[in-house]
C-alpha atoms as a PDB file:
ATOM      1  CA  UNK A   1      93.063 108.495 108.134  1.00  0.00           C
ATOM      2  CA  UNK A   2      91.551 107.063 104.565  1.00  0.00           C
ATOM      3  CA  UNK A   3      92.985 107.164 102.061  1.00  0.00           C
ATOM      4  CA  UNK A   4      92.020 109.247  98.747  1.00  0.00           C
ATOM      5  CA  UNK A   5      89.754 106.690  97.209  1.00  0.00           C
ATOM      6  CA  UNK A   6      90.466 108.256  93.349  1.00  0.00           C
ATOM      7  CA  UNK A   7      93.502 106.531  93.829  1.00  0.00           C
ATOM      8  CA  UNK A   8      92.282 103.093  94.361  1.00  0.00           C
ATOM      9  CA  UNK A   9      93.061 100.929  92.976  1.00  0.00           C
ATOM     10  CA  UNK A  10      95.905 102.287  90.477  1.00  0.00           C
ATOM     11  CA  UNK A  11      97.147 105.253  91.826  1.00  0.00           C
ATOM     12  CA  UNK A  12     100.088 104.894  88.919  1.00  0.00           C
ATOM     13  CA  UNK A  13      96.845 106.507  86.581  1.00  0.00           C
ATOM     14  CA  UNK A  14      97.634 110.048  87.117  1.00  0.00           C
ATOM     15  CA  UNK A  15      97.653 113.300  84.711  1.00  0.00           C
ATOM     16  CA  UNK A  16     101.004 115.136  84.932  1.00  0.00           C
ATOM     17  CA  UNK A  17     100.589 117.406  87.557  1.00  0.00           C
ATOM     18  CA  UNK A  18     100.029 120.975  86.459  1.00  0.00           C
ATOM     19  CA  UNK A  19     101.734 123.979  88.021  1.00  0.00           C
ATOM     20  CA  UNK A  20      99.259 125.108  90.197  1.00  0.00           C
ATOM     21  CA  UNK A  21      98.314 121.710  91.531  1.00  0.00           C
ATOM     22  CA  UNK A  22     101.770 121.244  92.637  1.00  0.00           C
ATOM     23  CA  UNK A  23     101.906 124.904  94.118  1.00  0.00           C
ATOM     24  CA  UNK A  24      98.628 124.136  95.618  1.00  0.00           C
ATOM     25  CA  UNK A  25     100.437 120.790  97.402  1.00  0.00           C
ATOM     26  CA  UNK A  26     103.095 122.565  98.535  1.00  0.00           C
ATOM     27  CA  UNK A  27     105.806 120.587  95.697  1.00  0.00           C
ATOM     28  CA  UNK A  28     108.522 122.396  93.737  1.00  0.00           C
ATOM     29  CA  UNK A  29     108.884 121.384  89.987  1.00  0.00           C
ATOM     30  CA  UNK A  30     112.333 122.553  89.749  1.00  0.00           C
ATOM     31  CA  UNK A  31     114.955 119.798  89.515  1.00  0.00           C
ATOM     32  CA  UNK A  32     113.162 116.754  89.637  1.00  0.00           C
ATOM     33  CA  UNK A  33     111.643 114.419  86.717  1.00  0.00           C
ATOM     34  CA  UNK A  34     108.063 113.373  85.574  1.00  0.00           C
ATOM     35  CA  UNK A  35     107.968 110.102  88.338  1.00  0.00           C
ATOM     36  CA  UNK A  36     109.402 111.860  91.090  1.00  0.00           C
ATOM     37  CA  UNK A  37     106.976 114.617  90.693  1.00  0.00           C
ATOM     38  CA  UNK A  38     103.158 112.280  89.956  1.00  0.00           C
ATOM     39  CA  UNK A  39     104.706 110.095  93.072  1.00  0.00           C
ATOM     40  CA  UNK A  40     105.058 113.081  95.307  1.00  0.00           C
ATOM     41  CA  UNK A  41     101.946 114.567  94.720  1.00  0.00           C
ATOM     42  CA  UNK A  42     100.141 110.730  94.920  1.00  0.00           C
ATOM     43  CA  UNK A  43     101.257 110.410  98.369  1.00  0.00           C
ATOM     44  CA  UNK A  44     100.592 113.773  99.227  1.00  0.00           C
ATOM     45  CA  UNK A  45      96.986 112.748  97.730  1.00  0.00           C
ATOM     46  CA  UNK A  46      96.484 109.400  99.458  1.00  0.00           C
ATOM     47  CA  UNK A  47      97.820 110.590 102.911  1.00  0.00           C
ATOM     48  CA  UNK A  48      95.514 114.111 103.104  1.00  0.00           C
ATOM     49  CA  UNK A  49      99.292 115.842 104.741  1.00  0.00           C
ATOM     50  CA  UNK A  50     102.120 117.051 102.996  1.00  0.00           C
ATOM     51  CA  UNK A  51     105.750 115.672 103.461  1.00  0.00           C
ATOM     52  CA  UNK A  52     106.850 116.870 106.709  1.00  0.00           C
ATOM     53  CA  UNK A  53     110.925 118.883 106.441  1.00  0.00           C
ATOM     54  CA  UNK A  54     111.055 118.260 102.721  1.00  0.00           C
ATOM     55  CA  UNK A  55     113.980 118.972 101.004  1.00  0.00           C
ATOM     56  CA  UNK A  56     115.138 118.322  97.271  1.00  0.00           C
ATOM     57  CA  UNK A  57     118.496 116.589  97.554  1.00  0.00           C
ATOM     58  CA  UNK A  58     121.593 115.092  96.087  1.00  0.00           C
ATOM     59  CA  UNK A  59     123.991 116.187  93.676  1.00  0.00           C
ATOM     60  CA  UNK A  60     124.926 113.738  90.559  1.00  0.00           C
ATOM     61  CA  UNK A  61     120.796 112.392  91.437  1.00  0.00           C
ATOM     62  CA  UNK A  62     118.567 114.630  92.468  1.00  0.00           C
ATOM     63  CA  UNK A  63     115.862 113.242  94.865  1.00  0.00           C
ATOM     64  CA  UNK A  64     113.338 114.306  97.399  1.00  0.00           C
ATOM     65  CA  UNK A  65     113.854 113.452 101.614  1.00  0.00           C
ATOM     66  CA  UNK A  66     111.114 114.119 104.112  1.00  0.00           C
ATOM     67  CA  UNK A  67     109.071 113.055 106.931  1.00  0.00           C
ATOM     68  CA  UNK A  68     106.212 111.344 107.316  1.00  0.00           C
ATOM     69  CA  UNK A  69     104.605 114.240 109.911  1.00  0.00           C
ATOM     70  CA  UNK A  70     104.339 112.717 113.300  1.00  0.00           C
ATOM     71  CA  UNK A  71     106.140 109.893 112.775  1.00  0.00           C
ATOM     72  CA  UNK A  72     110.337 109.073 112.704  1.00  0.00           C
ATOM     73  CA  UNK A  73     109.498 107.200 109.263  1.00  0.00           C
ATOM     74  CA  UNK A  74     111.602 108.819 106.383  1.00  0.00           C
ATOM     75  CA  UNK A  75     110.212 108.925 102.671  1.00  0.00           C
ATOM     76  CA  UNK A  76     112.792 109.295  99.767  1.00  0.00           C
ATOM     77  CA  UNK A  77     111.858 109.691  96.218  1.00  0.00           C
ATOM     78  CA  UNK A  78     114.524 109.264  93.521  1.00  0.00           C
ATOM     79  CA  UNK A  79     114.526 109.416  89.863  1.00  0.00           C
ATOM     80  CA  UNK A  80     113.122 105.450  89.120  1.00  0.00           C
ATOM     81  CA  UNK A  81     112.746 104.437  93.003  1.00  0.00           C
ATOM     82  CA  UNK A  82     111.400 105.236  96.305  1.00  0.00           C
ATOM     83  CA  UNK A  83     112.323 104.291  99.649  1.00  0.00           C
ATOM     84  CA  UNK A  84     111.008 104.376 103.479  1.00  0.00           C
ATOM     85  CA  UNK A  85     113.070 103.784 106.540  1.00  0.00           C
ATOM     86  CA  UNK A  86     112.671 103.967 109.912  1.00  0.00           C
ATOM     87  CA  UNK A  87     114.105 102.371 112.937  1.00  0.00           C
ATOM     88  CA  UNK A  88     111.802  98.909 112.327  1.00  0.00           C
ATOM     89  CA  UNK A  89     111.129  99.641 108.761  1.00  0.00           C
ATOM     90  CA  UNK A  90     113.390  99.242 105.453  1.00  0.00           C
ATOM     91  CA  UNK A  91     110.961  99.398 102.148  1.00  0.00           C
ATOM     92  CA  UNK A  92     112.744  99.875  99.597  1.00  0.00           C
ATOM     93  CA  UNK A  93     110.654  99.992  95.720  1.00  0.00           C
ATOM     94  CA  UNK A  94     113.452  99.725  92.902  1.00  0.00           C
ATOM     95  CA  UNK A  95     112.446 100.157  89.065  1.00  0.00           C
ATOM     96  CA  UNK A  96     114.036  96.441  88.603  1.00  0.00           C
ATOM     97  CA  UNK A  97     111.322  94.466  90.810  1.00  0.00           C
ATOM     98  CA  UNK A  98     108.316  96.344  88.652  1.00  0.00           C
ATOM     99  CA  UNK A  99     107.129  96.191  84.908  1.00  0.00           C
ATOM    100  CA  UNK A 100     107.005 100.144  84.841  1.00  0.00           C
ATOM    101  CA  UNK A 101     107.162 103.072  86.966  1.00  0.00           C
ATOM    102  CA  UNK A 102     103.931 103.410  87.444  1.00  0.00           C
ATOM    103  CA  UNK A 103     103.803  99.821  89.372  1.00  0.00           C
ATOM    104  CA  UNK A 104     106.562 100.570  91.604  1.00  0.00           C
ATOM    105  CA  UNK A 105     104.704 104.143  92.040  1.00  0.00           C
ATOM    106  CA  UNK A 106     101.424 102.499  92.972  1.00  0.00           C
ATOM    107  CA  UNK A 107     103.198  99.884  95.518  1.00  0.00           C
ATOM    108  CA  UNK A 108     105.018 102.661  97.406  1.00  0.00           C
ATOM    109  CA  UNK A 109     102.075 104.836  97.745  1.00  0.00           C
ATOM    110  CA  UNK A 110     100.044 101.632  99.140  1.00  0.00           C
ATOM    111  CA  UNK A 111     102.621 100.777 101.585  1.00  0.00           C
ATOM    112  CA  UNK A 112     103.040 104.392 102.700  1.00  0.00           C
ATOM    113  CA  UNK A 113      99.724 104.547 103.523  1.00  0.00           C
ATOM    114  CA  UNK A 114      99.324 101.400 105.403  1.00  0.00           C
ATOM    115  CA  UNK A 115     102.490 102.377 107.314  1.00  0.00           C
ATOM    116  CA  UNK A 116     101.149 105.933 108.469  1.00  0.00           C
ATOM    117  CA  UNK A 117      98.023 104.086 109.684  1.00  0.00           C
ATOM    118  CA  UNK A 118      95.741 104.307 106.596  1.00  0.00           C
ATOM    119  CA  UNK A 119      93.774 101.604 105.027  1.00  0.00           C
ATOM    120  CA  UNK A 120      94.006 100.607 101.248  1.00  0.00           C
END
């Protein structure tokens, strides 16, 4: 699958998403912050799917768990930080290693898409 090229090359560049946008993408807006909610809906961009069993999680952070679809590869999304695991697979992007959010936002979208088989 390619990826959405109005990503490329700074996904990080988004608009807050609006309402509808998100509705239309299948994201909920309630309980999570500005990040979680542009990096959800830039991988949901970049990858053409939506996050496969998504749940919003946690209780003293909220955060966002799902799927990859067809694959065991688990996405997490917290409030300054993403992560993907799998059996062979620990990437973890932590607000620390980047100059803003929107750096560690474009890395994990990059790497999630080269994982699920994409080209960037």
């Amino acid at each position: 699958m390619t990826p959405n090229p109005s990503l490329q090359p700074t996904c990080c560049g988004l608009r807050p998403p609006h309402a509808a946008e998100l509705k239309r993408l299948g994201i909920s807006m309630s309980q999570l912050n500005e990040f979680q909610l542009n990096c959800e809906k830039a991988l949901v961009s970049a990858l053409g799917i939506p996050i496969a069993d998504r749940k919003i999680a946690g209780v003293s952070e909220r955060y966002i768990a799902g799927f990859f679809p067809g694959t065991e590869l688990k996405i997490f999304i917290h409030v300054d930080g993403a992560e993907i695991m799998g059996r062979t697979v620990d990437e973890r992007f932590e607000h620390p290693d980047y100059d803003s959010l929107g750096q560690l936002q474009h890395a994990f979208v990059v790497k999630a898409v080269v994982l699920h088989g994409g080209n960037v």
